[in-house]
N, C-alpha and C. Protein backbone atom coordinates (compact mmCIF):
# COMPACT_ATOMS: atom_id res chain seq x y z
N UNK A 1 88.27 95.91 -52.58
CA UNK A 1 88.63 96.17 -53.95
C UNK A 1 89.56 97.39 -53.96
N UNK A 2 90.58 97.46 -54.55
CA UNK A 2 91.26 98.19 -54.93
C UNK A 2 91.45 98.81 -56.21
N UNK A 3 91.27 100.56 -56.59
CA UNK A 3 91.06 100.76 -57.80
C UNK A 3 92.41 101.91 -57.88
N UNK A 4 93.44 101.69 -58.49
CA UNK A 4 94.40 102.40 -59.16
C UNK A 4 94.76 103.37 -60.09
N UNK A 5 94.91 104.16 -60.05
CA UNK A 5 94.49 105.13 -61.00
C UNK A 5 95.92 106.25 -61.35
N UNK A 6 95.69 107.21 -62.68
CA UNK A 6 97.09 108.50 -61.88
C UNK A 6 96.18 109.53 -62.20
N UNK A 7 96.68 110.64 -61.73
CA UNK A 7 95.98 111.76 -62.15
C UNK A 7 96.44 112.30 -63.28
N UNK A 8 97.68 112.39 -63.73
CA UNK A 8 98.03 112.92 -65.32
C UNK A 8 98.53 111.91 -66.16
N UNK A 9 98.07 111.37 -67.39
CA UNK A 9 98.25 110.12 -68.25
C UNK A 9 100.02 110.76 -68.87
N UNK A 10 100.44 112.17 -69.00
CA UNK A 10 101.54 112.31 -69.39
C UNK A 10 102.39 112.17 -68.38
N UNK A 11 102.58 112.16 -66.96
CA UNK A 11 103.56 111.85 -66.55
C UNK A 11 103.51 110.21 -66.19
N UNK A 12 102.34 109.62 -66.27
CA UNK A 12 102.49 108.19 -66.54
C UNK A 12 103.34 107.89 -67.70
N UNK A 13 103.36 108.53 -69.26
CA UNK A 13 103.81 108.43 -70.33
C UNK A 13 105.25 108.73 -70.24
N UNK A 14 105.92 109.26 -69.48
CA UNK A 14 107.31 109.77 -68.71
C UNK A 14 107.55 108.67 -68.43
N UNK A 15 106.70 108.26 -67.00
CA UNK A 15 107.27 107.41 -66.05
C UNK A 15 107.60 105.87 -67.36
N UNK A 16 106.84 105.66 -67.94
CA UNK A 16 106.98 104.23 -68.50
C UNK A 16 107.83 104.31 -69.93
N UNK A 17 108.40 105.47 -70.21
CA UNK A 17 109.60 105.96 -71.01
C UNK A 17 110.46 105.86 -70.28
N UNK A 18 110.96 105.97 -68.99
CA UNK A 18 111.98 105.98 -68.50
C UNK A 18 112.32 104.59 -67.72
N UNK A 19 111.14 103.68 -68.06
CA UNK A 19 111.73 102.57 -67.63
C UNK A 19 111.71 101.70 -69.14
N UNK A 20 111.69 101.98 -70.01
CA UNK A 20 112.42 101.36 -71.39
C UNK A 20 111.19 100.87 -72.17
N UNK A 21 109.73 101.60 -71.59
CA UNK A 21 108.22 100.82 -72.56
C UNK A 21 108.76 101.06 -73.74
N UNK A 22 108.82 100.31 -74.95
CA UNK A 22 108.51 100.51 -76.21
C UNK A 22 107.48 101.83 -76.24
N UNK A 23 107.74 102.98 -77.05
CA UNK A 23 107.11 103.88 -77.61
C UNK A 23 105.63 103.25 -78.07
N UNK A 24 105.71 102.47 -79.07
CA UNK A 24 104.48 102.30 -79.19
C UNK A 24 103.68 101.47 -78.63
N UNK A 25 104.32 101.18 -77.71
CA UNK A 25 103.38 99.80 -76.55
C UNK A 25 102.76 100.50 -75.43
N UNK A 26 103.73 101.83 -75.66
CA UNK A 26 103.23 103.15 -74.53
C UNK A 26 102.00 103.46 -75.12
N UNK A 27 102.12 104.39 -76.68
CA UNK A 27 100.68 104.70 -77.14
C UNK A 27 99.33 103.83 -77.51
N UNK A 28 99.93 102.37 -77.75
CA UNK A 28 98.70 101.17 -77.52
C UNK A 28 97.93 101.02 -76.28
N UNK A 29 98.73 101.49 -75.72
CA UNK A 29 98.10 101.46 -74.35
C UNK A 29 97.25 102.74 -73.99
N UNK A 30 97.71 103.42 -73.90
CA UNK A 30 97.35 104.89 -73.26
C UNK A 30 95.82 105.40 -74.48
N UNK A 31 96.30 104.67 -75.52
CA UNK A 31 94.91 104.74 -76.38
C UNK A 31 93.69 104.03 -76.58
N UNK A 32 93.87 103.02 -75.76
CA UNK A 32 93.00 101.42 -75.97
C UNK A 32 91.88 102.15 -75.14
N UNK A 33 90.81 101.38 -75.13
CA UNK A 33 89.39 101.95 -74.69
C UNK A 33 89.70 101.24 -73.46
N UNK A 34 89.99 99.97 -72.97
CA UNK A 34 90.47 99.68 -72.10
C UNK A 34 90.95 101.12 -70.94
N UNK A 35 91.70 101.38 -71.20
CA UNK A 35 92.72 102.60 -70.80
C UNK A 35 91.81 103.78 -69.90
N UNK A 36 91.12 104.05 -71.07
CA UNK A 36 90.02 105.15 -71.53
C UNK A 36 89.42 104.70 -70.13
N UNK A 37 88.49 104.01 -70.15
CA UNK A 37 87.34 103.53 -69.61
C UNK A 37 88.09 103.70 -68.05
N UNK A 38 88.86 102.93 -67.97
CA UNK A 38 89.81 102.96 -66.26
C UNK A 38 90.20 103.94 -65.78
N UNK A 39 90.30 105.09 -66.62
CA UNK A 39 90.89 106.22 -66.30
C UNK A 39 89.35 107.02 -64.82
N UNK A 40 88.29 106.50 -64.90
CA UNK A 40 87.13 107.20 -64.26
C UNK A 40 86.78 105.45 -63.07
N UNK A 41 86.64 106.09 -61.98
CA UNK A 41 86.49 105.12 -61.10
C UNK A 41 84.61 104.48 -61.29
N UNK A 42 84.23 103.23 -62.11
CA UNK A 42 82.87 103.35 -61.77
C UNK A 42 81.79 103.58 -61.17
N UNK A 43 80.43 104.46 -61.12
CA UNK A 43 79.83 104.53 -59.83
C UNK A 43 79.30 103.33 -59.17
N UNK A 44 79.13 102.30 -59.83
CA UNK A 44 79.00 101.02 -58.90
C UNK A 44 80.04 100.99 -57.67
N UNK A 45 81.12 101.33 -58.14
CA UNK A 45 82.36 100.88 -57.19
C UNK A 45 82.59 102.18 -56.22
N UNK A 46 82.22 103.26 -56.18
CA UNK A 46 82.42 104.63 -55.35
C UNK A 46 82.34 104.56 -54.41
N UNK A 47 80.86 103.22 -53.77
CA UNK A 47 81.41 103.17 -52.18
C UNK A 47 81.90 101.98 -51.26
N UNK A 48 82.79 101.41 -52.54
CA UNK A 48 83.21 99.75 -52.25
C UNK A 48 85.34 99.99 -52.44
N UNK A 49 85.29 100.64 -53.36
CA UNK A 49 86.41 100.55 -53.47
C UNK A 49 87.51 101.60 -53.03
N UNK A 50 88.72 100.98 -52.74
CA UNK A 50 89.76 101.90 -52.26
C UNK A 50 90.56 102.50 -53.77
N UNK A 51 90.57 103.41 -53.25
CA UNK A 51 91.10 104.22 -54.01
C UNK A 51 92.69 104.42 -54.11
N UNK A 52 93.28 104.65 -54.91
CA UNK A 52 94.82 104.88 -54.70
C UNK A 52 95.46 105.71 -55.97
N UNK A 53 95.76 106.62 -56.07
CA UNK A 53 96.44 107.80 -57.33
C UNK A 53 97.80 107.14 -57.09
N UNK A 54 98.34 106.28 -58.24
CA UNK A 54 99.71 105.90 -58.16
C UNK A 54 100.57 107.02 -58.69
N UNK A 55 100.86 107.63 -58.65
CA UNK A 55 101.87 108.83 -59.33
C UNK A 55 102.75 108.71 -58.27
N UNK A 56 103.55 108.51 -57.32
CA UNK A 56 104.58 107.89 -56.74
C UNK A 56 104.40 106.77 -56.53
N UNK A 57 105.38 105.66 -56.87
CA UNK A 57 105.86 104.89 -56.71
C UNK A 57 105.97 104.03 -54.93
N UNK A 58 106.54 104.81 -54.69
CA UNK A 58 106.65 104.96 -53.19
C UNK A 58 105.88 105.08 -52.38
N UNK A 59 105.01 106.17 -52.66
CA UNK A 59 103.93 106.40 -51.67
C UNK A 59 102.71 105.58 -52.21
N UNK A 60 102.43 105.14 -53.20
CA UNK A 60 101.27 103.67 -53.78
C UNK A 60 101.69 102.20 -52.44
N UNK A 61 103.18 102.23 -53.03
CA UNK A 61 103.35 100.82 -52.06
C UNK A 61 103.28 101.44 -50.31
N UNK A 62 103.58 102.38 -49.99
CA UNK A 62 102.52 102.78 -48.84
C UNK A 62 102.05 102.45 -48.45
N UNK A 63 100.65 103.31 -49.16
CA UNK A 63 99.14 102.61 -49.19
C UNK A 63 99.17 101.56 -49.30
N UNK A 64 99.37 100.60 -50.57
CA UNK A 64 98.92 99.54 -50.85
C UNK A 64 99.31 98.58 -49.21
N UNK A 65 100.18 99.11 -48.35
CA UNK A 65 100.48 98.17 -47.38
C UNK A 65 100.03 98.27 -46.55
N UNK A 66 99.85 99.67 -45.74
CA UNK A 66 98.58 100.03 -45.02
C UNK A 66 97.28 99.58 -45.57
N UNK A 67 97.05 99.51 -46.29
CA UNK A 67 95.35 99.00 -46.52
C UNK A 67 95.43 97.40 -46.63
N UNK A 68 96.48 96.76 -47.16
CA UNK A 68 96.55 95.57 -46.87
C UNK A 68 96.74 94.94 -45.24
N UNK A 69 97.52 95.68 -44.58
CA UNK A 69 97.93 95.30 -42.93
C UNK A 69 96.92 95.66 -42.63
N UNK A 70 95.63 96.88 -42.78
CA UNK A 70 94.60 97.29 -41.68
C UNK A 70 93.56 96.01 -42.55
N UNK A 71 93.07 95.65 -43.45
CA UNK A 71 92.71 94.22 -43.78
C UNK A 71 92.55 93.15 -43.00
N UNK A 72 93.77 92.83 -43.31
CA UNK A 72 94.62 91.59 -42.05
C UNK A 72 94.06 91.52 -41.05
N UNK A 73 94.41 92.49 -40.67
CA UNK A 73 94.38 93.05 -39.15
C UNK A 73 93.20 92.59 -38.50
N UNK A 74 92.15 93.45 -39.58
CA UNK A 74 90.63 93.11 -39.49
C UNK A 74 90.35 91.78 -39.27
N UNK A 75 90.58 90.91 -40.34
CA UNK A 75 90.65 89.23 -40.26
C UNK A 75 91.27 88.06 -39.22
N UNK A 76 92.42 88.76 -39.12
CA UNK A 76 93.30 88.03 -37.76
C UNK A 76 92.28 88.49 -36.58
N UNK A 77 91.71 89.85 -36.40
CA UNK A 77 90.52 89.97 -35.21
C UNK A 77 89.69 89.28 -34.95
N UNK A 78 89.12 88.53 -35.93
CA UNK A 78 87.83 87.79 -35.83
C UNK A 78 87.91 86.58 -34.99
């Protein structure tokens, strides 16, 4: 499982201004309980899930590929 997250909701609010979000599709979002709730990783999930702080772009797809190839990896072993 993979759980995604950022650490500051305003430079998320940057980042998705500068790629053309509608203003208020930005604050529907960033306000929805939905939102809210995701913002805290559940303790069910604390020792199941991978973790990942997307606040770069760059360094998310990284991770996301390293943890996908060491996966694999795992599976193609068997």
């Amino acid at each position: 499982m993979i759980y995604l997250t950022v650490s500051k909701v305003d430079e998320l609010v940057t980042r998705l201004t500068k790629r053309g979000d509608d203003q208020a599709s930005i604050q529907s979002r960033i306000t929805s309980r939905e939102f809210q709730r995701d913002l805290t990783l559940p303790a069910a999930l604390k020792d199941i899930a991978h973790v990942i702080v997307n606040d770069d772009w760059d360094e998310t797809k990284q991770q996301l590929t390293a943890l996908v190839q060491a996966e694999l990896g795992d599976e193609l072993n068997d």
